[in-house]
C-alpha atoms as a PDB file:
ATOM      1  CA  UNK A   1       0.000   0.000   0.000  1.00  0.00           C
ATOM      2  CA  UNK A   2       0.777   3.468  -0.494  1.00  0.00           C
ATOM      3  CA  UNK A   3       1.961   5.751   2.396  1.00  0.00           C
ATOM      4  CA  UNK A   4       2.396   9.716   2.915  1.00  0.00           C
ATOM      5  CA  UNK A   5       3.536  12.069   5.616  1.00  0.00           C
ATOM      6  CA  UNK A   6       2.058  14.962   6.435  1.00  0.00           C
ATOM      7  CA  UNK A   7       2.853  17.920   8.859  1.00  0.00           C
ATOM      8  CA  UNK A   8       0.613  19.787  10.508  1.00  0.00           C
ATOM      9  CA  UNK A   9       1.507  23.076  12.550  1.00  0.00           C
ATOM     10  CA  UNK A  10      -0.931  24.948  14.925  1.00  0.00           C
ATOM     11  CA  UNK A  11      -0.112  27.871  15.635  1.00  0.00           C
ATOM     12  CA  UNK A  12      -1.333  29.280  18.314  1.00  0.00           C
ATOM     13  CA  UNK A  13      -1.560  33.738  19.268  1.00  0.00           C
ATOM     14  CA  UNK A  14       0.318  33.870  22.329  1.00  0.00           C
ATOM     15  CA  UNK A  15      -2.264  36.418  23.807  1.00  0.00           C
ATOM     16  CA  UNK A  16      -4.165  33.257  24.340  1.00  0.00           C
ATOM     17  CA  UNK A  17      -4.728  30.379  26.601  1.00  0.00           C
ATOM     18  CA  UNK A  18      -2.734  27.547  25.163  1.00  0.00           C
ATOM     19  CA  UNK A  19      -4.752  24.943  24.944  1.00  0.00           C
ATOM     20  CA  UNK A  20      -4.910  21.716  26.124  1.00  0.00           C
ATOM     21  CA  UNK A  21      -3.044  18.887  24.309  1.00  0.00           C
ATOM     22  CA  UNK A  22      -6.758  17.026  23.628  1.00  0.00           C
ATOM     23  CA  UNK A  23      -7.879  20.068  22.502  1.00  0.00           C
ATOM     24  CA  UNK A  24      -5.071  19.769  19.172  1.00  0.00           C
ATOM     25  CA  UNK A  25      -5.579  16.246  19.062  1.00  0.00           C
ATOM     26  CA  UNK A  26      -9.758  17.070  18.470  1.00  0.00           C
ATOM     27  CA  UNK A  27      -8.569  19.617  16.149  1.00  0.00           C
ATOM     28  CA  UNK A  28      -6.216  17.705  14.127  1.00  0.00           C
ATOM     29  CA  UNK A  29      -8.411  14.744  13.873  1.00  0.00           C
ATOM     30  CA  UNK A  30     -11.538  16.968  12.457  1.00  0.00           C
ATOM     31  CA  UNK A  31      -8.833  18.397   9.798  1.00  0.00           C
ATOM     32  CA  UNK A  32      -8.042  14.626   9.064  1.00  0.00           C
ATOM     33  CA  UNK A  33     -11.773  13.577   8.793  1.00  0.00           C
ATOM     34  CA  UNK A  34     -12.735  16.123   7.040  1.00  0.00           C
ATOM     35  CA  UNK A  35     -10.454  15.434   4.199  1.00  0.00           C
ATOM     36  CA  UNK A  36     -10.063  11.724   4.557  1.00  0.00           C
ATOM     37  CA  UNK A  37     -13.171  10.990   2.868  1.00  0.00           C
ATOM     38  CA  UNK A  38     -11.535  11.659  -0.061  1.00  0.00           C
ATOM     39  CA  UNK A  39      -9.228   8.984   0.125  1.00  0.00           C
ATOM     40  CA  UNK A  40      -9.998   5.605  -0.373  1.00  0.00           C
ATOM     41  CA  UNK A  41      -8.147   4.016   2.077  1.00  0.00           C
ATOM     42  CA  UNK A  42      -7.747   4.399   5.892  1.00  0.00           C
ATOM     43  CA  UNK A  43      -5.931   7.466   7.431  1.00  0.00           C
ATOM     44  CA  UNK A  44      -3.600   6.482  10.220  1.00  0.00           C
ATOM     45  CA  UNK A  45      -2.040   8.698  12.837  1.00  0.00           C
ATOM     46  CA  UNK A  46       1.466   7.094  13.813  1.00  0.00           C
ATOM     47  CA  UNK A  47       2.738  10.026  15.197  1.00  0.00           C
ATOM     48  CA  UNK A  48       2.072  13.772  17.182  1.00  0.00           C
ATOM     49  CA  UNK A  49       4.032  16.030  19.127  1.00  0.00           C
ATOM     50  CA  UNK A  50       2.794  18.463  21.057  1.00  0.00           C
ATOM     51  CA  UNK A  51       5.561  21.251  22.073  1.00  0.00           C
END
């Protein structure tokens, strides 16, 4: 099977609360849902870091 990488990176205004670290995971998951079902195989996350 194919595979990809992909990067994503929040950036967050530093006026602000930082949010939590399930707070990015929710968000990066609804970025990944919302375009995975385009592809025609399953998206898997192997991988996060939260800084």
């Amino acid at each position: 099977p194919d595979s990809a990488v992909v990067q994503a990176r929040l950036v967050f205004d530093s006026f602000s609360p930082i949010p939590s670290a399930s707070l990015v995971l929710s968000a990066i998951a609804s970025l990944l849902s919302s375009r995975s079902t385009n592809l025609s195989d399953a998206v898997n996350v192997l991988n996060f870091t939260f800084e």
